[in-house]
C-alpha atoms as a PDB file:
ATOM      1  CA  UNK A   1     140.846  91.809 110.886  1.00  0.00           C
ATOM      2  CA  UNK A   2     138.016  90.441 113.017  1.00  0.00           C
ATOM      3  CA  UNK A   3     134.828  88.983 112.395  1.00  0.00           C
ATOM      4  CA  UNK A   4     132.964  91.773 113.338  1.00  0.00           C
ATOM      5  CA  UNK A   5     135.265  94.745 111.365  1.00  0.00           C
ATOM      6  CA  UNK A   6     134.695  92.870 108.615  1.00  0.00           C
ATOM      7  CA  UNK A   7     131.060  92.797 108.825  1.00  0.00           C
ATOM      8  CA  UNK A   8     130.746  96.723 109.818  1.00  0.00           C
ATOM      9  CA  UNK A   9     132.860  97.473 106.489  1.00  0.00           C
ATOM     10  CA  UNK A  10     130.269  95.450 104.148  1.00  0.00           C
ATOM     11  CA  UNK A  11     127.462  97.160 106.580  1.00  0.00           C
ATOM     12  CA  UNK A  12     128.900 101.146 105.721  1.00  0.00           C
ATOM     13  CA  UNK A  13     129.669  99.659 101.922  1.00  0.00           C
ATOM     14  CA  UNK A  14     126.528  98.525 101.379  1.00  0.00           C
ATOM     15  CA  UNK A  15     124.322 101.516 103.436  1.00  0.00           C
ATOM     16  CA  UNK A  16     122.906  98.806 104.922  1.00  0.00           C
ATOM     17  CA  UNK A  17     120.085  99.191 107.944  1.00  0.00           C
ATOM     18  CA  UNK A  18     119.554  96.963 110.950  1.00  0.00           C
ATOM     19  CA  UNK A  19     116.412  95.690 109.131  1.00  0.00           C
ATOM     20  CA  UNK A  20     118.011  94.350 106.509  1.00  0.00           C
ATOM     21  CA  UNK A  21     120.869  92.915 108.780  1.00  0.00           C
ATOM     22  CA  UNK A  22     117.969  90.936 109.875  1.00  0.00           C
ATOM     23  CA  UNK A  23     116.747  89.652 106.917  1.00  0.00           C
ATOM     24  CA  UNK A  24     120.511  88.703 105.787  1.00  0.00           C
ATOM     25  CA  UNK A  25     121.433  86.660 108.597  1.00  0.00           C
ATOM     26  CA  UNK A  26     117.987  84.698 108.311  1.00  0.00           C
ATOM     27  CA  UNK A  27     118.703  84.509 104.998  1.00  0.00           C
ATOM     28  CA  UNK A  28     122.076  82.795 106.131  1.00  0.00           C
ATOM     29  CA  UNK A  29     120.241  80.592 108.370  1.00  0.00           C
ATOM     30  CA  UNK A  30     120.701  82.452 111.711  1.00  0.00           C
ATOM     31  CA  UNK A  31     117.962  84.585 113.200  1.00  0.00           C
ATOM     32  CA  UNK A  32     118.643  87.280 115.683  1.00  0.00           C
ATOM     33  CA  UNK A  33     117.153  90.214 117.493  1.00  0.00           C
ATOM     34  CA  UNK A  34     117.361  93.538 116.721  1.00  0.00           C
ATOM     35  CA  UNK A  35     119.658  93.798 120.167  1.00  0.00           C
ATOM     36  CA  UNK A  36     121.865  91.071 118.844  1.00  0.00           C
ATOM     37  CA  UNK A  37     122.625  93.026 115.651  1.00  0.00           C
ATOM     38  CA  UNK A  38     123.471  96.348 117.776  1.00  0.00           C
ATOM     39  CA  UNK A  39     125.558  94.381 120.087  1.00  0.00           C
ATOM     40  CA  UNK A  40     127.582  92.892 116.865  1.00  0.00           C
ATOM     41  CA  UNK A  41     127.835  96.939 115.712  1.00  0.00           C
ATOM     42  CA  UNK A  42     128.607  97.894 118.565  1.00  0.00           C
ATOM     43  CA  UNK A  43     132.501  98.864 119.367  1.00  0.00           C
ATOM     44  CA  UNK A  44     134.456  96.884 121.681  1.00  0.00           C
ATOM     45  CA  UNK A  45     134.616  99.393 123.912  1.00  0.00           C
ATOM     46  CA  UNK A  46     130.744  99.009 124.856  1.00  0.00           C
ATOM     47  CA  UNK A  47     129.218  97.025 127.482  1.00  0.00           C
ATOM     48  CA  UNK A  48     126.723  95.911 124.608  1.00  0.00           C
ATOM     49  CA  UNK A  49     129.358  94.319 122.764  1.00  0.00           C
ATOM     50  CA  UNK A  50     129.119  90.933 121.073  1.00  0.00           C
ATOM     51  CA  UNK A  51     132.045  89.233 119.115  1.00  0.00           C
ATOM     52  CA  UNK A  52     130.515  87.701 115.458  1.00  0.00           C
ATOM     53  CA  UNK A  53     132.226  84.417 115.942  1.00  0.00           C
ATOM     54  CA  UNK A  54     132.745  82.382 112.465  1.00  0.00           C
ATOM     55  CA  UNK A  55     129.757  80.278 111.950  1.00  0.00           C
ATOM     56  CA  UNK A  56     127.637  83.591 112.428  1.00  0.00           C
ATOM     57  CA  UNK A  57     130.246  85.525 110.090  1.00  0.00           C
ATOM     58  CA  UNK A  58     129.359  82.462 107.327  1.00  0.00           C
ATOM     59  CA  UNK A  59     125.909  83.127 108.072  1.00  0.00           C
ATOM     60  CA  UNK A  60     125.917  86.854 107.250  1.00  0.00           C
ATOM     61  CA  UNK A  61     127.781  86.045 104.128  1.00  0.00           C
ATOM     62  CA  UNK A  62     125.839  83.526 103.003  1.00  0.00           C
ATOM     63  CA  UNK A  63     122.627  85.400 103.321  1.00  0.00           C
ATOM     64  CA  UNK A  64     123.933  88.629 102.151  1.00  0.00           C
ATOM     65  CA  UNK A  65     124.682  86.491  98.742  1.00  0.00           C
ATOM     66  CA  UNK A  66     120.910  85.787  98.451  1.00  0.00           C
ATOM     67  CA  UNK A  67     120.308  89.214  99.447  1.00  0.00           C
ATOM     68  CA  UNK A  68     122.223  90.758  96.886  1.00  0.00           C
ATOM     69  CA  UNK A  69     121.579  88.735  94.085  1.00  0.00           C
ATOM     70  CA  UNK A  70     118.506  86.768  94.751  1.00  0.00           C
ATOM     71  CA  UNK A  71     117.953  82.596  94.978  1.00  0.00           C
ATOM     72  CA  UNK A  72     119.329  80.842  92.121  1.00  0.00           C
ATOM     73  CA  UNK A  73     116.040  79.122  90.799  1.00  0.00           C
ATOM     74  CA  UNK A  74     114.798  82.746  90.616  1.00  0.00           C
ATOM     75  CA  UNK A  75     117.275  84.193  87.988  1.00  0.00           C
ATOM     76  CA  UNK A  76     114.478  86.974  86.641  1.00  0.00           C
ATOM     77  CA  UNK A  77     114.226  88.619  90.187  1.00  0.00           C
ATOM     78  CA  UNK A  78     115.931  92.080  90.541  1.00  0.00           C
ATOM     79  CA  UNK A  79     118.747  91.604  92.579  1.00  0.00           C
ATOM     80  CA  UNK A  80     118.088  93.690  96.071  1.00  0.00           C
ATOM     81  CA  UNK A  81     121.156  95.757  95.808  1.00  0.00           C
ATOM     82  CA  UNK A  82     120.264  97.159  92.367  1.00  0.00           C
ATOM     83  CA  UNK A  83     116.621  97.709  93.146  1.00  0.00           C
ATOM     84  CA  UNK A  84     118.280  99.930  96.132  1.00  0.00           C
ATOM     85  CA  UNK A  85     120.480 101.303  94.324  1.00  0.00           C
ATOM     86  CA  UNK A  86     117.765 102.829  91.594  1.00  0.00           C
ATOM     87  CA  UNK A  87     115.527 103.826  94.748  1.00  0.00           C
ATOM     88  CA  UNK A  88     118.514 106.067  95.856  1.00  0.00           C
ATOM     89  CA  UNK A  89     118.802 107.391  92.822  1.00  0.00           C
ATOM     90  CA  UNK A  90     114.965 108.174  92.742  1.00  0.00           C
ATOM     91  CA  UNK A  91     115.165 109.691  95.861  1.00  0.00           C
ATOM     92  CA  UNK A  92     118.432 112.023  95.062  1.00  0.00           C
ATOM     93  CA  UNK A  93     116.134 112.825  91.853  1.00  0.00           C
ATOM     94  CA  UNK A  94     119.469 112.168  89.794  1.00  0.00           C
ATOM     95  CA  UNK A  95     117.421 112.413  86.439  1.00  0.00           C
ATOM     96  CA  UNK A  96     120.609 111.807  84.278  1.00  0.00           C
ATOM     97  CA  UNK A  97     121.056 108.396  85.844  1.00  0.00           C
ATOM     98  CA  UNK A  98     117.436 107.646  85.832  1.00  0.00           C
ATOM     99  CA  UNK A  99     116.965 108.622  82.323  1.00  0.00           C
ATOM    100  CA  UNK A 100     120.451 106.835  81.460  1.00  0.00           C
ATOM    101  CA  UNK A 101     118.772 103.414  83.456  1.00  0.00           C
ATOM    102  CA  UNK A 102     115.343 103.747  81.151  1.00  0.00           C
ATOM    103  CA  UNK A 103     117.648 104.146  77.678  1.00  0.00           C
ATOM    104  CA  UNK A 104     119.434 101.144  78.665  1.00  0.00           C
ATOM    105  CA  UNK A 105     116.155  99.161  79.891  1.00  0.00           C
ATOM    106  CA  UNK A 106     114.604 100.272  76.710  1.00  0.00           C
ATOM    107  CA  UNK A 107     117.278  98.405  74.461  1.00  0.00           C
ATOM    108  CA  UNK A 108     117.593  95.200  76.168  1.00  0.00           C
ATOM    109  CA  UNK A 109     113.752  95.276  75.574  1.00  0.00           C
ATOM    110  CA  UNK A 110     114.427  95.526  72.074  1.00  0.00           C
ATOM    111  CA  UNK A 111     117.052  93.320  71.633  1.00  0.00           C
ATOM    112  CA  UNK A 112     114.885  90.564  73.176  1.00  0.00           C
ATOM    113  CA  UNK A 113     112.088  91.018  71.014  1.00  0.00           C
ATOM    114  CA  UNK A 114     114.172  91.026  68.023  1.00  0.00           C
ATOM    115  CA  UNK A 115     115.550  87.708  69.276  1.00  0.00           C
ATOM    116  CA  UNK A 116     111.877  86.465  69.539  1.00  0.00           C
END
């Protein structure tokens, strides 16, 4: 697989939006234009197109790491994929979930101040 297949599959995965490509390859050390990104999404078929070559492809990876889980001296910050995650549910109003999320919130909050 190439470069750029590779990235659209983690793109569709992940429900990810050109915005947030954005902020991943900064992230990763490489900033780019919103064109840039469309030309990497775009098929090879296109006129548009732009081939991810490997030090772009490490860049995207290494940002979407941060992304996803947050900087390592910042171990208490929600990682981003989770926080979206909840949001969809919020927005699907999947109340089972959300209450499921609170009950389990709940009891790690109570297992820490028993520690305490």
């Amino acid at each position: 697989m190439k470069n750029n297949q590779i990235l659209k599959k983690i793109i569709i995965a992940n429900n990810l939006k050109h915005f947030e490509l954005k902020e991943i390859f900064e992230q990763g050390g490489m900033e780019f234009s919103s064109s840039q990104i469309k030309a990497f999404m775009a098929g090879s078929q296109n006129k548009n197109h732009e081939k991810v070559n490997d030090e772009q492809f490490e860049a995207f990876l290494n940002g979407f790491i941060l992304y996803s889980r947050g900087p390592v001296d910042e171990p208490t910050l929600l990682p981003r994929t989770i926080e979206n995650f909840i949001i969809g549910l919020v927005e699907s109003e999947n109340v089972g979930a959300i209450e499921e999320i609170r009950c389990l919130i709940e009891d790690a909050s109570d297992s820490t101040a028993e520690a305490d």
